[in-house]
N, C-alpha and C. Protein backbone atom coordinates (compact mmCIF):
# COMPACT_ATOMS: atom_id res chain seq x y z
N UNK A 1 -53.72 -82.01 -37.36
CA UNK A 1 -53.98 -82.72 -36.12
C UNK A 1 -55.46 -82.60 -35.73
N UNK A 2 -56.03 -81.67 -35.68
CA UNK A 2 -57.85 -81.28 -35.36
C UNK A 2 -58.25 -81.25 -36.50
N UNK A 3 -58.83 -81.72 -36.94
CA UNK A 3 -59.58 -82.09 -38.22
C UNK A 3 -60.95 -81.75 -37.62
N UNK A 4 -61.70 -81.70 -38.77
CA UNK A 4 -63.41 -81.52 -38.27
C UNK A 4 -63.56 -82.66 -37.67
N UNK A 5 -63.72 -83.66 -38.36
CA UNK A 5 -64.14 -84.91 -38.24
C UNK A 5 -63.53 -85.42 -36.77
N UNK A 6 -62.29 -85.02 -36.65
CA UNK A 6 -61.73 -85.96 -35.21
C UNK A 6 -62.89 -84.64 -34.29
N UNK A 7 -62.93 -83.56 -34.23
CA UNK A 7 -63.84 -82.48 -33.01
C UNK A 7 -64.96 -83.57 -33.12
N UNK A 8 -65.39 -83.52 -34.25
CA UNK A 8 -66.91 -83.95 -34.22
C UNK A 8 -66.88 -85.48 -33.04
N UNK A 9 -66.47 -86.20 -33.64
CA UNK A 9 -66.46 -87.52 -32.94
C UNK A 9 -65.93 -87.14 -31.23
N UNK A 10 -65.06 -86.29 -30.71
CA UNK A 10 -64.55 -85.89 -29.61
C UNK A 10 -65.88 -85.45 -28.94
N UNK A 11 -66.19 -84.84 -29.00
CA UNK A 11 -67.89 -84.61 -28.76
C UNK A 11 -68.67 -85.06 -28.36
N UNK A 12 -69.08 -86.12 -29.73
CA UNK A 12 -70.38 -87.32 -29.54
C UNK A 12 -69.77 -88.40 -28.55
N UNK A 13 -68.53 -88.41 -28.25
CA UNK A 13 -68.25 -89.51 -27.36
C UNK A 13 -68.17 -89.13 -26.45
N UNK A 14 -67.56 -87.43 -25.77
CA UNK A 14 -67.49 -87.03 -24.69
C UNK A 14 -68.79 -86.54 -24.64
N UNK A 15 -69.91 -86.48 -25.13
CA UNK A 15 -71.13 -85.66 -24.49
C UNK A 15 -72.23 -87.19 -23.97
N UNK A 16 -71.65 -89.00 -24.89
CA UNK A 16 -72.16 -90.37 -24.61
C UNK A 16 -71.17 -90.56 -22.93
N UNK A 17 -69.95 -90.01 -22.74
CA UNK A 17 -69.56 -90.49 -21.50
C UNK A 17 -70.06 -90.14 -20.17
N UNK A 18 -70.58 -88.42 -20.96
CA UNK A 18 -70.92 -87.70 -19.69
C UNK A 18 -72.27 -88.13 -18.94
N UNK A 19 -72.87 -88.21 -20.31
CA UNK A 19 -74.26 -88.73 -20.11
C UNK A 19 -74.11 -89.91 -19.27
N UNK A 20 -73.47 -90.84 -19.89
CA UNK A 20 -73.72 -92.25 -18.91
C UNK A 20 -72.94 -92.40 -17.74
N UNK A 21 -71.94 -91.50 -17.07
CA UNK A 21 -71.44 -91.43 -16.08
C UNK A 21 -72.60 -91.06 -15.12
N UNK A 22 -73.00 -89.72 -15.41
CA UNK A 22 -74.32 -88.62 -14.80
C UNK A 22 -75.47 -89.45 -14.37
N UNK A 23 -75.65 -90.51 -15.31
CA UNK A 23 -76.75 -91.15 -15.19
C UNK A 23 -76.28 -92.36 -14.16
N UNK A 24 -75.51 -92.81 -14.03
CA UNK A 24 -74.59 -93.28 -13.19
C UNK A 24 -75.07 -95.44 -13.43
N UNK A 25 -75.62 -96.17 -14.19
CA UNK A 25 -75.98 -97.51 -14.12
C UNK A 25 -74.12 -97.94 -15.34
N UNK A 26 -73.50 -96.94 -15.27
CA UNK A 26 -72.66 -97.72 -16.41
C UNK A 26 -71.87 -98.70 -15.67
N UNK A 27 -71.30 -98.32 -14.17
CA UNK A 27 -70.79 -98.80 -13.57
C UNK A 27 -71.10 -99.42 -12.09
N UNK A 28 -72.95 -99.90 -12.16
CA UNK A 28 -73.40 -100.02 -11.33
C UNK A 28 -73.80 -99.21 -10.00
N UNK A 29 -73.68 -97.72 -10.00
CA UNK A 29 -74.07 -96.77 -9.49
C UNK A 29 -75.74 -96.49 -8.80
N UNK A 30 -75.95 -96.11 -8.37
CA UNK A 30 -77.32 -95.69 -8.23
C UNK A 30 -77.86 -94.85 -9.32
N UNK A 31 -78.68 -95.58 -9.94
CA UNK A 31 -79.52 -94.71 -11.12
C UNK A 31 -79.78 -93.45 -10.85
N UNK A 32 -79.81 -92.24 -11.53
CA UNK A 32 -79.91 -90.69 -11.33
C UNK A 32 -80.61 -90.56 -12.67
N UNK A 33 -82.10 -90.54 -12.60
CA UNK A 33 -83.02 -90.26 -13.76
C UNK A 33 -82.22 -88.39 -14.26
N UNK A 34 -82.55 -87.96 -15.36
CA UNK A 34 -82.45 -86.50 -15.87
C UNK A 34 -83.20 -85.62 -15.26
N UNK A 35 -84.08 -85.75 -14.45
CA UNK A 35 -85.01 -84.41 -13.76
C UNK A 35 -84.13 -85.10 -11.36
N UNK A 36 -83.09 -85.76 -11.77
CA UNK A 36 -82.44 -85.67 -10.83
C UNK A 36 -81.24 -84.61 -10.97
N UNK A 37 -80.71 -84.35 -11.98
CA UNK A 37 -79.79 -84.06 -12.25
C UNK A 37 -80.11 -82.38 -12.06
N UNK A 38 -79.10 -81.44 -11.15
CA UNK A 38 -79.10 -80.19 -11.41
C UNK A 38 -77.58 -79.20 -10.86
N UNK A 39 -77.89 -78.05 -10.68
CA UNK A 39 -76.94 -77.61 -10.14
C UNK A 39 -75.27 -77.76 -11.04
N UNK A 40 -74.31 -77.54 -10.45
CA UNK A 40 -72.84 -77.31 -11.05
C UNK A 40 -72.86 -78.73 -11.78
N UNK A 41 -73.65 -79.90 -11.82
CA UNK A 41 -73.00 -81.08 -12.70
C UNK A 41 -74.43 -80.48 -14.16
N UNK A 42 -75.08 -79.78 -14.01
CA UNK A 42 -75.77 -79.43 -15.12
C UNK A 42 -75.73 -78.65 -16.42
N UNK A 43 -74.46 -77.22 -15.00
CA UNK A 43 -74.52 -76.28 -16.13
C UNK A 43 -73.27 -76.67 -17.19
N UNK A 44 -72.16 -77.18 -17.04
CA UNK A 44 -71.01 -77.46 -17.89
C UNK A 44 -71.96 -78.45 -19.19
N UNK A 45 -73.05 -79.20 -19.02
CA UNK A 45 -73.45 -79.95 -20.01
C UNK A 45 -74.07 -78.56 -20.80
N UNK A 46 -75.38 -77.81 -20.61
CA UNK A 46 -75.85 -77.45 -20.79
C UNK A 46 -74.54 -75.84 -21.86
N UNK A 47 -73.77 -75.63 -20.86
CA UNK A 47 -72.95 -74.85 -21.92
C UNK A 47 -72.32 -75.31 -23.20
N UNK A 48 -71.86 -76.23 -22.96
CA UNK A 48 -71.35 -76.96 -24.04
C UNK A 48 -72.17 -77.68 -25.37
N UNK A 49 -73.76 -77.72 -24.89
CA UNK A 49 -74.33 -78.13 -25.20
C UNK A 49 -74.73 -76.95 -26.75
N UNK A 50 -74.27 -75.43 -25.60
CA UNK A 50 -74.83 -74.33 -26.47
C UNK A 50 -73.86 -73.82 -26.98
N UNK A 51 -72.23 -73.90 -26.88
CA UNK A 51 -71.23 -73.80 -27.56
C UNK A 51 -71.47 -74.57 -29.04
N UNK A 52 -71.53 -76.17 -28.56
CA UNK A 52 -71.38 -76.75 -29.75
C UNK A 52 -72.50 -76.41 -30.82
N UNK A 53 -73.63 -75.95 -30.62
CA UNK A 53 -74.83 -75.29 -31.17
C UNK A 53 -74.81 -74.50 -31.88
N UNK A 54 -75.01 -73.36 -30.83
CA UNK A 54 -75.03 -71.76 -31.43
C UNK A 54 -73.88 -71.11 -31.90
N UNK A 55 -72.79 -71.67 -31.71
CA UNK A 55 -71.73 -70.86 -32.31
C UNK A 55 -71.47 -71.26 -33.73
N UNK A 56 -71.79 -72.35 -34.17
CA UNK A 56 -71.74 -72.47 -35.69
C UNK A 56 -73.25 -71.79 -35.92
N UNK A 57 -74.32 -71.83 -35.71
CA UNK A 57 -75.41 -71.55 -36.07
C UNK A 57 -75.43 -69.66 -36.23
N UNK A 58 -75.22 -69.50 -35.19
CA UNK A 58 -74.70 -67.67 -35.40
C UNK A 58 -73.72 -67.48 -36.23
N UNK A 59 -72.43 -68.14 -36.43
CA UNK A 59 -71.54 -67.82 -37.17
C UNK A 59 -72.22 -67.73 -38.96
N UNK A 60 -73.21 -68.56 -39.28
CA UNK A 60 -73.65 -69.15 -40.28
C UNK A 60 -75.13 -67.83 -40.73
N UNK A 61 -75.45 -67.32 -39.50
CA UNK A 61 -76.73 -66.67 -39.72
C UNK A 61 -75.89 -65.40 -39.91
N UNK A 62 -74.80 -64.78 -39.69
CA UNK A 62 -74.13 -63.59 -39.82
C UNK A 62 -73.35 -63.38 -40.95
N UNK A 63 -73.06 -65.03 -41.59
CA UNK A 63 -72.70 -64.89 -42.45
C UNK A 63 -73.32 -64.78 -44.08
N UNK A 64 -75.03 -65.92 -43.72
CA UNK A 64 -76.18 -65.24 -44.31
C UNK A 64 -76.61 -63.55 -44.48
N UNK A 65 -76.51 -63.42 -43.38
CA UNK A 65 -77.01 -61.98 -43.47
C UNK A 65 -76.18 -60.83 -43.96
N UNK A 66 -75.07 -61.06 -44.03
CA UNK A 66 -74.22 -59.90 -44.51
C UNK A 66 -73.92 -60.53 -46.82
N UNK A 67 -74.78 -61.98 -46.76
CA UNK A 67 -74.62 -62.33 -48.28
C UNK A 67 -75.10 -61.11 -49.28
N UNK A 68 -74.54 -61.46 -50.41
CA UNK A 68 -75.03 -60.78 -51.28
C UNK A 68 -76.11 -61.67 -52.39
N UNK A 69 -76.22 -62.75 -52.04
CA UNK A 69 -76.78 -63.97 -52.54
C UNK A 69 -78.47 -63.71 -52.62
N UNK A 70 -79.04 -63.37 -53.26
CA UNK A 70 -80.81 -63.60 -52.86
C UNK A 70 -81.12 -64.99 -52.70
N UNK A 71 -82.17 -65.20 -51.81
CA UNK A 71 -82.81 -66.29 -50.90
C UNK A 71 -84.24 -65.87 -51.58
């Protein structure tokens, strides 16, 4: 049922909705440039931003580092 591929795409479309909701012209809204944007509608982007990031990237550097592989 969760495949990589379906996360991945779940993502890029929920991180394109958030964006263009936030930004608010999708639905004729009052435009909200990115240096408008702060506070509790910031930090949920910004975590997720570093979930989807760093947790493969650490998982990957720990798993480098414990190799037995020379680099």
């Amino acid at each position: 049922m969760w495949t990589a591929s379906r996360i991945v795409t779940l993502w890029i479309v929920g991180f394109a909705t958030y964006y263009l909701l936030m930004e608010g012209s999708l639905f004729g809204f009052q435009q909200v440039m990115t240096d408008g944007w702060g506070g509790l509608s910031l930090t949920p982007f910004l975590f997720s931003s570093v979930v989807l990031i760093g947790m493969p990237m650490g998982r990957g550097l720990a798993l480098m580092r414990r190799s037995e592989m020379p680099f």
